[in-house]
N, C-alpha and C. Protein backbone atom coordinates (compact mmCIF):
# COMPACT_ATOMS: atom_id res chain seq x y z
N UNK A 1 75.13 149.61 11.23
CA UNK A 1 74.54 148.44 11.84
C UNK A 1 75.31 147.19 11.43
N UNK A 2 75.53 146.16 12.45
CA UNK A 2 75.79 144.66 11.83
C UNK A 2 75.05 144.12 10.76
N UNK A 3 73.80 144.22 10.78
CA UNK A 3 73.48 143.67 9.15
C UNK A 3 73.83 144.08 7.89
N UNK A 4 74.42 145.70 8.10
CA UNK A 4 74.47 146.60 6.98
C UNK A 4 75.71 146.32 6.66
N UNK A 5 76.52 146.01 7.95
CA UNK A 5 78.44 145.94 7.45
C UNK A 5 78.19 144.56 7.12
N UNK A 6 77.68 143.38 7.52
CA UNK A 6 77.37 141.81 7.18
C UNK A 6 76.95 142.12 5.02
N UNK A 7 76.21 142.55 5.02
CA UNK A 7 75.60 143.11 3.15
C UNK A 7 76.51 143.33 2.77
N UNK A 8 77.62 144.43 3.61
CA UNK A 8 78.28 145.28 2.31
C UNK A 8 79.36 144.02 1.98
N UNK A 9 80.01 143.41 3.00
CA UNK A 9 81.02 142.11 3.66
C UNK A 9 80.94 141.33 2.39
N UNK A 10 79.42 141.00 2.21
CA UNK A 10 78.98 139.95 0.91
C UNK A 10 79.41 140.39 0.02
N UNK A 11 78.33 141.51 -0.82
CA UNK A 11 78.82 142.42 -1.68
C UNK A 11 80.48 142.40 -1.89
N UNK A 12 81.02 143.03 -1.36
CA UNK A 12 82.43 143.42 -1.43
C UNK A 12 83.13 141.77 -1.85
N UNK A 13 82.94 140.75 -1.22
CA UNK A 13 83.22 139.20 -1.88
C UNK A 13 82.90 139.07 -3.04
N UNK A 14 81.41 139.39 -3.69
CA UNK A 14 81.07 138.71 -4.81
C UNK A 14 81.48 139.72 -6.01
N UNK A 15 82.12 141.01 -5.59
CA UNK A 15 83.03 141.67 -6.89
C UNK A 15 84.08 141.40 -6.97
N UNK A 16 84.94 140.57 -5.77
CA UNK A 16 86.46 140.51 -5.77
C UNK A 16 86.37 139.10 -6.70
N UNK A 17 84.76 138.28 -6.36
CA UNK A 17 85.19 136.82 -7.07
C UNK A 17 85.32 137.02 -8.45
N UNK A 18 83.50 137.94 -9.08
CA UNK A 18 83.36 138.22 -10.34
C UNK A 18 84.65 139.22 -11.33
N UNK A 19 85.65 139.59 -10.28
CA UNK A 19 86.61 140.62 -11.30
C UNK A 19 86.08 142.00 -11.29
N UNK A 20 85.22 141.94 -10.63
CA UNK A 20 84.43 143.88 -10.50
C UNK A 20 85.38 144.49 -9.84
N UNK A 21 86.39 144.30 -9.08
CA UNK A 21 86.71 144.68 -7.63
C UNK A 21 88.04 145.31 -8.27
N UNK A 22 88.61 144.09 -9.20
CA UNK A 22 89.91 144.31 -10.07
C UNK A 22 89.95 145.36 -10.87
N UNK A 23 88.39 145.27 -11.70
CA UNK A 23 88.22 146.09 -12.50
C UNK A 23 88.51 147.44 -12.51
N UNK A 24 87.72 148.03 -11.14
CA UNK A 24 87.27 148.93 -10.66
C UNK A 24 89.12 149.77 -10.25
N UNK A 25 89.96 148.66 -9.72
CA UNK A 25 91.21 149.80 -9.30
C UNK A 25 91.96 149.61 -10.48
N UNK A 26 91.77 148.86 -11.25
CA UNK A 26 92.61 149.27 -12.56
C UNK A 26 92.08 150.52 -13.06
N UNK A 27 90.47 150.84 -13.12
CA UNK A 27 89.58 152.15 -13.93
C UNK A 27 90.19 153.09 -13.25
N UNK A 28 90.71 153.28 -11.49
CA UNK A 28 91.08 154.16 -10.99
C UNK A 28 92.42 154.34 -9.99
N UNK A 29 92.99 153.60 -10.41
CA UNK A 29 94.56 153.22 -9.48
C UNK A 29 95.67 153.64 -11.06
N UNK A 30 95.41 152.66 -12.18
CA UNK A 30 96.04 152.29 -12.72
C UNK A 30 96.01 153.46 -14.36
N UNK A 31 94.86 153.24 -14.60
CA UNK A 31 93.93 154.29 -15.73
C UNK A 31 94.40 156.23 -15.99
N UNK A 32 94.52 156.51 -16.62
CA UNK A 32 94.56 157.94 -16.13
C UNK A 32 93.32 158.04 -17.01
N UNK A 33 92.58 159.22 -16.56
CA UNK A 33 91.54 160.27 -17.02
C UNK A 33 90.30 159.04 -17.03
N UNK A 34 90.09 158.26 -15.72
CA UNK A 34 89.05 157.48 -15.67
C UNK A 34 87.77 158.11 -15.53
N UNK A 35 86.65 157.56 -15.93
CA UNK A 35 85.53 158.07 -15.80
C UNK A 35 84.40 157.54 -15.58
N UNK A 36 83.29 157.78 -14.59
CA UNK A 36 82.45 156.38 -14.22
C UNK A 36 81.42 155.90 -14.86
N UNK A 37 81.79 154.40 -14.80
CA UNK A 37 80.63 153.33 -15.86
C UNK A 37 79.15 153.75 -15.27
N UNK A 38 78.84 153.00 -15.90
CA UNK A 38 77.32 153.52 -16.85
C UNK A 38 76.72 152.34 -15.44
N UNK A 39 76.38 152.72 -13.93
CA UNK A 39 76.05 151.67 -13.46
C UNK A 39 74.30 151.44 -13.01
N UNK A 40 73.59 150.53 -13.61
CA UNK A 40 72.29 150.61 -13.95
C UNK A 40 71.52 150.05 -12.45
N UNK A 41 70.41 150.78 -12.18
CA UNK A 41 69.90 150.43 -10.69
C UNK A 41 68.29 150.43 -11.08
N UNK A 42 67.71 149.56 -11.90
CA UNK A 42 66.13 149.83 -11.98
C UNK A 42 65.20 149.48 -10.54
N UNK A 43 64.53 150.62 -10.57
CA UNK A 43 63.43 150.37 -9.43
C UNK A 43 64.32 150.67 -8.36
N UNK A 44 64.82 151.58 -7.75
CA UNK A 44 64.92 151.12 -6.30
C UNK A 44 64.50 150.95 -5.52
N UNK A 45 63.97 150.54 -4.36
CA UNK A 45 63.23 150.37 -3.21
C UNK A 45 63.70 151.06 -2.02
N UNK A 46 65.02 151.93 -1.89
CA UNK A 46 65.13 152.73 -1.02
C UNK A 46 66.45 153.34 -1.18
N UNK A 47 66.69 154.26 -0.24
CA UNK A 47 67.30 155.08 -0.24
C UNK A 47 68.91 155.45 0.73
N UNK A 48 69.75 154.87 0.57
CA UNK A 48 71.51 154.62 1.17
C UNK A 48 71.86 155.55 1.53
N UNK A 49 72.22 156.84 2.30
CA UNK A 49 73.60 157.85 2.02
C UNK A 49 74.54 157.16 2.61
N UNK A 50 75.86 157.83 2.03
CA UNK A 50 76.93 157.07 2.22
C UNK A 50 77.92 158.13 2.31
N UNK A 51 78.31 158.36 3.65
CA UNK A 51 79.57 159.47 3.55
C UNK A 51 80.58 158.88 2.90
N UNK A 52 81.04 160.17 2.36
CA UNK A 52 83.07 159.81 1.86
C UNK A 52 83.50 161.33 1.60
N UNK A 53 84.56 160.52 2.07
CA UNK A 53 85.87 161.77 2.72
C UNK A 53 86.42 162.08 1.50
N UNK A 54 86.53 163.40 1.21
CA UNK A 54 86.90 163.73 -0.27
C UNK A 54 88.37 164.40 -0.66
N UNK A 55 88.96 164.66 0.70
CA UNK A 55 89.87 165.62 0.56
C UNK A 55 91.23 165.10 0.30
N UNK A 56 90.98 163.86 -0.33
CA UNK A 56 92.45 163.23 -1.22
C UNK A 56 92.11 163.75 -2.61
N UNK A 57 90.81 164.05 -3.14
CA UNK A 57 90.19 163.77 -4.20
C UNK A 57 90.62 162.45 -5.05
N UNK A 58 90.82 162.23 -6.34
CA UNK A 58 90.91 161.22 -6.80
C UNK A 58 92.36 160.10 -6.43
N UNK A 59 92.26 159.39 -6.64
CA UNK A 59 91.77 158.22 -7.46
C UNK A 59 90.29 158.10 -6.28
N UNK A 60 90.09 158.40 -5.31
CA UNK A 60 88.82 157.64 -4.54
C UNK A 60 87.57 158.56 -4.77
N UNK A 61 87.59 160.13 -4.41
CA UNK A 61 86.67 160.92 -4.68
C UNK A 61 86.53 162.24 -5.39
N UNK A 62 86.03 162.83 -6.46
CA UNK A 62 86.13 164.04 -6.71
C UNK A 62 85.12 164.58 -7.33
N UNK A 63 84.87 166.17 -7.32
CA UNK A 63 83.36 166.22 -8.22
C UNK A 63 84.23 167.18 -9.13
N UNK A 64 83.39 166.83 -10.18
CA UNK A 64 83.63 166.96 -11.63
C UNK A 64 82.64 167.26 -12.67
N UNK A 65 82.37 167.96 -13.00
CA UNK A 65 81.31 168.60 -13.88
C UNK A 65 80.09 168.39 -13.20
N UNK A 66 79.77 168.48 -11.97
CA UNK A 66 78.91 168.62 -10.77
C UNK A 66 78.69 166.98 -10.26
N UNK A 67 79.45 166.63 -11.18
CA UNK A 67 78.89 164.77 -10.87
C UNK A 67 80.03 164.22 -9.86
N UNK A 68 79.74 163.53 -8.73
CA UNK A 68 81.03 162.66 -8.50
C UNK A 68 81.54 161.75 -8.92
N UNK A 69 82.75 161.00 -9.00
CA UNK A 69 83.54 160.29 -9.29
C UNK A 69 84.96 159.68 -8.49
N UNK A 70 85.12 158.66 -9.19
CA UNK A 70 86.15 157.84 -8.35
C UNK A 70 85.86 156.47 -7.47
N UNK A 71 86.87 155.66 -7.19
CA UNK A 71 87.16 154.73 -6.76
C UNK A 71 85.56 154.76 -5.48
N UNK A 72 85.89 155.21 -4.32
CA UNK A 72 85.04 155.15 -3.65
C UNK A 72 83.14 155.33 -4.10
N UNK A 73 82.77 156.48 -4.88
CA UNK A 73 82.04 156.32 -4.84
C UNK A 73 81.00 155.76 -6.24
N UNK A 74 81.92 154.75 -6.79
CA UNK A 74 81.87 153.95 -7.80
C UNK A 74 81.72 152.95 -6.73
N UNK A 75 82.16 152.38 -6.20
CA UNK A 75 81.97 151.36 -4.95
C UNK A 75 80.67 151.42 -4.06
N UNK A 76 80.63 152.49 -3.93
CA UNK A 76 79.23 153.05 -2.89
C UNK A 76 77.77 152.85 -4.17
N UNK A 77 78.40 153.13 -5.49
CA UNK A 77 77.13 153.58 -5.98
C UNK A 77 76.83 151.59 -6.84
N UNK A 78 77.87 150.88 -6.73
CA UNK A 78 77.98 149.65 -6.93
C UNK A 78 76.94 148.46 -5.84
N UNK A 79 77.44 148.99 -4.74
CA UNK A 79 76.89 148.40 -3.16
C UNK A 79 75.18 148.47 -3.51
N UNK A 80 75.38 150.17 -3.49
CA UNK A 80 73.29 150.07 -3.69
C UNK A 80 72.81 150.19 -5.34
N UNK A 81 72.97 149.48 -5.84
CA UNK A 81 73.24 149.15 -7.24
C UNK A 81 72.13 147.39 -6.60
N UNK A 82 73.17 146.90 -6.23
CA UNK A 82 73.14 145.26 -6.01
C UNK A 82 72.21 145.24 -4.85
N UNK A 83 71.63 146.16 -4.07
CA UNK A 83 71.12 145.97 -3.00
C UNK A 83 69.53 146.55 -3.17
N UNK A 84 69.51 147.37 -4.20
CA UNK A 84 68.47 148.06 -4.82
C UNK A 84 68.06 149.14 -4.34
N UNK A 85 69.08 149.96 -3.77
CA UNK A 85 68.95 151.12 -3.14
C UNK A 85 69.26 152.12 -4.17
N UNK A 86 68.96 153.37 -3.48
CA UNK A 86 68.95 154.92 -4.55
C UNK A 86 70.19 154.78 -3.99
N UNK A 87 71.40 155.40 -4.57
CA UNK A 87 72.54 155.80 -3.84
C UNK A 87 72.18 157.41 -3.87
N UNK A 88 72.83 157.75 -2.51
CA UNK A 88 72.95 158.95 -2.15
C UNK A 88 74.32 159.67 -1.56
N UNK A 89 75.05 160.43 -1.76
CA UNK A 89 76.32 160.95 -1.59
C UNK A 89 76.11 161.96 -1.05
N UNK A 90 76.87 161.71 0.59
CA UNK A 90 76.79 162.97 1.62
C UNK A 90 77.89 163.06 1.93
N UNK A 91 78.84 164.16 0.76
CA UNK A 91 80.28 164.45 1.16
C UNK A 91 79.97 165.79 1.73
């Protein structure tokens, strides 16, 4: 939806201003054997899935001791983090 790509639009601005954005491809561009931060979501009020395409696997996606990881869905799980959504991962 336009409101949903308009949210993420914001979002995606206010990590490139705060240094999240930087952060995030140094943890997985730059980093070897990165692993994902501790990212805290109290209460959510609903519920996101978010496809991603996995078959580069890392630096963007990979599962790993049943958990996913990587660039992308460190980003996805960032988005409904700030938005107060459950993140949900439908690779």
């Amino acid at each position: 939806s336009i409101a949903l790509k308009e949210e993420f639009n914001r979002f995606l601005a206010e990590i490139k201003a705060d240094g999240t954005y930087d952060a995030m491809v140094k943890r997985w561009h730059e980093d070897v054997g990165a692993s994902m931060p501790e990212i805290t979501n109290p209460d959510p009020v609903g519920e996101l899935n978010i496809g991603i395409v996995s078959d580069i696997g890392l630096p963007f996606a990979a599962k790993s001791e049943g958990q996913w990881r990587g660039f992308d869905v460190e980003l996805g799980s960032q988005c409904d983090a700030q938005q107060k959504q459950k993140y949900k991962n439908t690779c």
